[in-house]
N, C-alpha and C. Protein backbone atom coordinates (compact mmCIF):
# COMPACT_ATOMS: atom_id res chain seq x y z
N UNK A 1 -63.18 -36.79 33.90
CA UNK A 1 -64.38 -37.20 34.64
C UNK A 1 -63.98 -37.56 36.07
N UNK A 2 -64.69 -37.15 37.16
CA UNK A 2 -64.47 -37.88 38.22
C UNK A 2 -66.10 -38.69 38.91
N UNK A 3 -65.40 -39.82 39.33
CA UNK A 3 -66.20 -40.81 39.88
C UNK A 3 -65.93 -41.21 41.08
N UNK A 4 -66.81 -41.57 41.87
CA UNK A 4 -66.57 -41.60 43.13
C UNK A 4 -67.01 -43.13 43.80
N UNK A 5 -66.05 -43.91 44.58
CA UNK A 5 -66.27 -44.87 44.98
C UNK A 5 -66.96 -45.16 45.58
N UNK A 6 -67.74 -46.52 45.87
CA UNK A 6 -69.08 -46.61 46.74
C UNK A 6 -68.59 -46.48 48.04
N UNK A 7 -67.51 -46.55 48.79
CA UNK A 7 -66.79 -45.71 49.86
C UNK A 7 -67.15 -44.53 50.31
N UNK A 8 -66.94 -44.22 48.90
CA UNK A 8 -66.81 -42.72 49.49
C UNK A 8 -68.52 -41.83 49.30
N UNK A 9 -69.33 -42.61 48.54
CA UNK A 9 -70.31 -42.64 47.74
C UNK A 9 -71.45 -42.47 49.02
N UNK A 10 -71.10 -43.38 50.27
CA UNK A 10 -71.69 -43.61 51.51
C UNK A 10 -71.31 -42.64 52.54
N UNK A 11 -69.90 -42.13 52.40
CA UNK A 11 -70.14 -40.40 53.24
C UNK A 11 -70.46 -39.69 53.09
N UNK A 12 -70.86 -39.14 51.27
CA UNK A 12 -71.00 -38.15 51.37
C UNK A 12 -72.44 -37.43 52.82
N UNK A 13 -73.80 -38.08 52.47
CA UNK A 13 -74.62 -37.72 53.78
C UNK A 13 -73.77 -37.66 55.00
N UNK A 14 -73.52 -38.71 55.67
CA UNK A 14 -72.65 -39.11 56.79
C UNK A 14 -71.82 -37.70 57.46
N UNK A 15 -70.91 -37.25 56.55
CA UNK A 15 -70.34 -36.23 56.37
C UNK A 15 -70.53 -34.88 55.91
N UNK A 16 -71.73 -34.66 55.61
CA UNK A 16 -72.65 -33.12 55.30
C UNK A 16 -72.22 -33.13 53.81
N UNK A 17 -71.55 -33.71 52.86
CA UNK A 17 -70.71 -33.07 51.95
C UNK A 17 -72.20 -33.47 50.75
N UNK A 18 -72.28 -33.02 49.48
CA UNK A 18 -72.95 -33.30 48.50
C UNK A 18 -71.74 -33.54 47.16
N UNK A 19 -72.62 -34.24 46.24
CA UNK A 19 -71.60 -34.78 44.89
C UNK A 19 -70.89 -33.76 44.14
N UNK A 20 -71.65 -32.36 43.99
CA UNK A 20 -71.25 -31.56 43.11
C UNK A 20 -70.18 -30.63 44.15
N UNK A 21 -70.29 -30.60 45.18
CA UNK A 21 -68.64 -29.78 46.19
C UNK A 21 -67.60 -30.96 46.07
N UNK A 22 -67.89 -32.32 45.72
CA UNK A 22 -66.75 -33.08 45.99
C UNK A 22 -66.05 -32.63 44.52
N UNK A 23 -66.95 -32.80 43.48
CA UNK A 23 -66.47 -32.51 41.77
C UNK A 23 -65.70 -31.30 41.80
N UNK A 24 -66.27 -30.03 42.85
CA UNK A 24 -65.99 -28.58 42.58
C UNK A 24 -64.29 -28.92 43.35
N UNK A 25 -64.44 -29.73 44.27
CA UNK A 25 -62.88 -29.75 45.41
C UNK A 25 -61.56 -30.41 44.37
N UNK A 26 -62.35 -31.30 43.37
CA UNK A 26 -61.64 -32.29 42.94
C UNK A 26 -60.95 -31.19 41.42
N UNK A 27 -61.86 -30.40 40.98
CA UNK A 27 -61.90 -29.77 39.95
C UNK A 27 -60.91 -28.08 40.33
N UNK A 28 -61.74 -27.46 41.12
CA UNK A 28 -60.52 -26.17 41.64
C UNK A 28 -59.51 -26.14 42.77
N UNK A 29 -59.82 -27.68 43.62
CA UNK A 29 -58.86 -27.16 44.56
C UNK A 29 -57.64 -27.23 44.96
N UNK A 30 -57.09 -26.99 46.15
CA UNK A 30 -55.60 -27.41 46.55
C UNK A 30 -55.41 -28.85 46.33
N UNK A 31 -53.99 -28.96 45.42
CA UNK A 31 -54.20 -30.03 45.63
C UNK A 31 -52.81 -30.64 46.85
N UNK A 32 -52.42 -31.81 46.77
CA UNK A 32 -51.60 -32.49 48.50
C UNK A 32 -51.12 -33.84 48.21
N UNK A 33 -49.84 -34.13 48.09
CA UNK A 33 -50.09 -35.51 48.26
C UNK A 33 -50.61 -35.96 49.45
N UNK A 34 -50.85 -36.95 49.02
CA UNK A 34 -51.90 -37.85 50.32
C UNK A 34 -51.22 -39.61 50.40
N UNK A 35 -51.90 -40.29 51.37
CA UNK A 35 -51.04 -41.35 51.83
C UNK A 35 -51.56 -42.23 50.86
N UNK A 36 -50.92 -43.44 51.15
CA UNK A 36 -50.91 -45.06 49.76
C UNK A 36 -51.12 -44.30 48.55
N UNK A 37 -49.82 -43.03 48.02
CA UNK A 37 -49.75 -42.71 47.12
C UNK A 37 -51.04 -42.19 45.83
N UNK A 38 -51.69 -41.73 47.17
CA UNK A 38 -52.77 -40.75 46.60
C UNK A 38 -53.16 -39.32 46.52
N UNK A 39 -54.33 -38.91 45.65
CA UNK A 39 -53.84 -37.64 45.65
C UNK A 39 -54.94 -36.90 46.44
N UNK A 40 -54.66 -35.86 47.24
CA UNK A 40 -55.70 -34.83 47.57
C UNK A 40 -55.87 -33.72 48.07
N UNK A 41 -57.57 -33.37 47.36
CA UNK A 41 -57.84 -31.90 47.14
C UNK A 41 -58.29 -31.84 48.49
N UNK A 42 -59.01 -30.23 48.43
CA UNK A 42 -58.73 -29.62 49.43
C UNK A 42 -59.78 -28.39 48.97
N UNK A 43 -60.89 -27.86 49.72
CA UNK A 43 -61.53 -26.40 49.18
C UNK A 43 -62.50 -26.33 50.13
N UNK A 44 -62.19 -25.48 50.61
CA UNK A 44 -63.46 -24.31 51.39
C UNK A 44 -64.61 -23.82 50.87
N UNK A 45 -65.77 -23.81 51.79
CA UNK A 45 -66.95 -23.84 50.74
C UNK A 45 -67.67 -22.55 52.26
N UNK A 46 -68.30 -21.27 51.37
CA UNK A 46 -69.22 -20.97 52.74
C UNK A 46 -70.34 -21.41 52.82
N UNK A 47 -70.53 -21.48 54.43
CA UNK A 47 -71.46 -22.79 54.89
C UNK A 47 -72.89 -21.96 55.65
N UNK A 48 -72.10 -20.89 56.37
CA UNK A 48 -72.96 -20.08 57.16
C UNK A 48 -74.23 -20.76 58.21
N UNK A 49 -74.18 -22.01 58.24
CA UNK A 49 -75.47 -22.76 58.94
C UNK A 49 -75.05 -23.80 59.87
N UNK A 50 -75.87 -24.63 59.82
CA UNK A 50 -75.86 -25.56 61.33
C UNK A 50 -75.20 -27.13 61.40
N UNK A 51 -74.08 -27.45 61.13
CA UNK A 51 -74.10 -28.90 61.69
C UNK A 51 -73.85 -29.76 63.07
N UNK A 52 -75.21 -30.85 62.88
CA UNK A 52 -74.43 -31.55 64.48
C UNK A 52 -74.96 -30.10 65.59
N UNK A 53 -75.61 -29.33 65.56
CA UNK A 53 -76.25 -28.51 66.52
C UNK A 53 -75.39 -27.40 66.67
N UNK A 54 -74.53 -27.11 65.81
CA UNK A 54 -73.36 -25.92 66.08
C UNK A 54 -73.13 -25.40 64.80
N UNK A 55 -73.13 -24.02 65.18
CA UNK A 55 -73.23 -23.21 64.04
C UNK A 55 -71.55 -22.91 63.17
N UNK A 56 -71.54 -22.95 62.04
CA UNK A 56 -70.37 -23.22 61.44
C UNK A 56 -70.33 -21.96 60.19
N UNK A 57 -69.62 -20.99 59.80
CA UNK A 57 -68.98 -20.24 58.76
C UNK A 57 -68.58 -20.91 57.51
N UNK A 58 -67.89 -21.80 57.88
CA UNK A 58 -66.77 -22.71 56.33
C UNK A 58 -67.08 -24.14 57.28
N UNK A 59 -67.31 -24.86 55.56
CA UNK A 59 -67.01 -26.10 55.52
C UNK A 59 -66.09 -26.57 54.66
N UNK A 60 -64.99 -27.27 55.10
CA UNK A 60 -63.92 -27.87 54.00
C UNK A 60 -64.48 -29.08 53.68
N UNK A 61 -63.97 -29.50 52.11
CA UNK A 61 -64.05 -30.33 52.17
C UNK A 61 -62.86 -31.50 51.85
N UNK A 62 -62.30 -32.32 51.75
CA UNK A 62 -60.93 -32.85 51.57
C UNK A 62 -61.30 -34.60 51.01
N UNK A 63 -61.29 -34.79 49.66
CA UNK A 63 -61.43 -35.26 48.52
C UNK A 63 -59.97 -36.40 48.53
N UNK A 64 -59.93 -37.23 49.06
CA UNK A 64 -59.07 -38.24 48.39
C UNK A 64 -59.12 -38.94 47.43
N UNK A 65 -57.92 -39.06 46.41
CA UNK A 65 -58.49 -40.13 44.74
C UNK A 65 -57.07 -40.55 44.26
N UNK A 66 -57.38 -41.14 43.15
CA UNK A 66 -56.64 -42.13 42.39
C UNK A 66 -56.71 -42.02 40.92
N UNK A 67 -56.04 -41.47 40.19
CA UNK A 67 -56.16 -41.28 38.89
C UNK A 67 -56.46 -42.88 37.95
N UNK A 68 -57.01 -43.08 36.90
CA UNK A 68 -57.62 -44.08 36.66
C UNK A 68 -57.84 -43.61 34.91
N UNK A 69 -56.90 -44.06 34.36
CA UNK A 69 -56.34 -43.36 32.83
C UNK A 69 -56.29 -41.91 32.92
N UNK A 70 -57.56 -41.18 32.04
CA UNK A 70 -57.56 -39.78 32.32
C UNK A 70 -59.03 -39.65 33.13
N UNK A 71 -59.06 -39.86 34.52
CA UNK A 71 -60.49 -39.87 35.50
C UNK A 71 -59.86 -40.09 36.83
N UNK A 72 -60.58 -39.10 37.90
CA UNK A 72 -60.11 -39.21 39.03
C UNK A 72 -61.29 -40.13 39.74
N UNK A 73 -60.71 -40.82 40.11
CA UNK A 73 -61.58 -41.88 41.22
C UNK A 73 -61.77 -41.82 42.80
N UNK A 74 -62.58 -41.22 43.26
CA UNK A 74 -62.67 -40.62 44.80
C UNK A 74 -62.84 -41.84 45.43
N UNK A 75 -61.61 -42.21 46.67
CA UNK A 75 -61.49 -43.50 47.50
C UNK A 75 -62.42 -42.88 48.32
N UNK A 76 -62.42 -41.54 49.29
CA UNK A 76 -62.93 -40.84 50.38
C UNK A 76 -63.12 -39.58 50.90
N UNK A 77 -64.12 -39.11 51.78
CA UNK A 77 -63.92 -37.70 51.66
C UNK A 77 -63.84 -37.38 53.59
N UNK A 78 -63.16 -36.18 53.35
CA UNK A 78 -63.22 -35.60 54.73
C UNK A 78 -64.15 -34.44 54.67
N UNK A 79 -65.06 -34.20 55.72
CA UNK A 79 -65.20 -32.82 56.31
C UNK A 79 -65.30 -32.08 57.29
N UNK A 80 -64.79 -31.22 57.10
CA UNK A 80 -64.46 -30.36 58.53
C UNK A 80 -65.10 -29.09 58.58
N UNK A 81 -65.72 -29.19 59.70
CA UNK A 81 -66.26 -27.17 59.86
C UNK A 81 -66.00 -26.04 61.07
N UNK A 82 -65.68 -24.78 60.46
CA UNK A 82 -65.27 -24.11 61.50
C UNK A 82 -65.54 -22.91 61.27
């Protein structure tokens, strides 16, 4: 299962991203270590449309978490478009 922190719970809008690309990033993607010994994904999504007034092809999205028995726990998310 993954669950996502009220952290991270508050970017998703903020950050264009929705719940089910963070599940899909957390579920197929690259994964990375990441810093304070965390882990993270990583997945390209096509975007083909508009954010912030500029037109964008791919949106990544980049999923930081914390395993939590057998459940990943999302501290935060990045996104980037290009």
């Amino acid at each position: 299962m993954i669950k996502l922190h009220p952290h991270a719970q508050d970017r998703l809008l903020e950050r264009g991203a929705t719940t089910a690309e963070v599940t899909v990033t957390v579920e197929r993607g690259e994964s990375f270590p990441a810093k304070y010994g965390r882990t993270g994904f990583r997945r390209n999504f096509t975007y083909n449309n508009t954010w912030r007034g500029k037109q964008y092809a791919t949106k990544q999205i980049e999923a930081h978490a914390v395993k939590e028995d057998k459940d990943w726990l999302v501290i935060t998310i990045v996104t980037r478009y290009f």
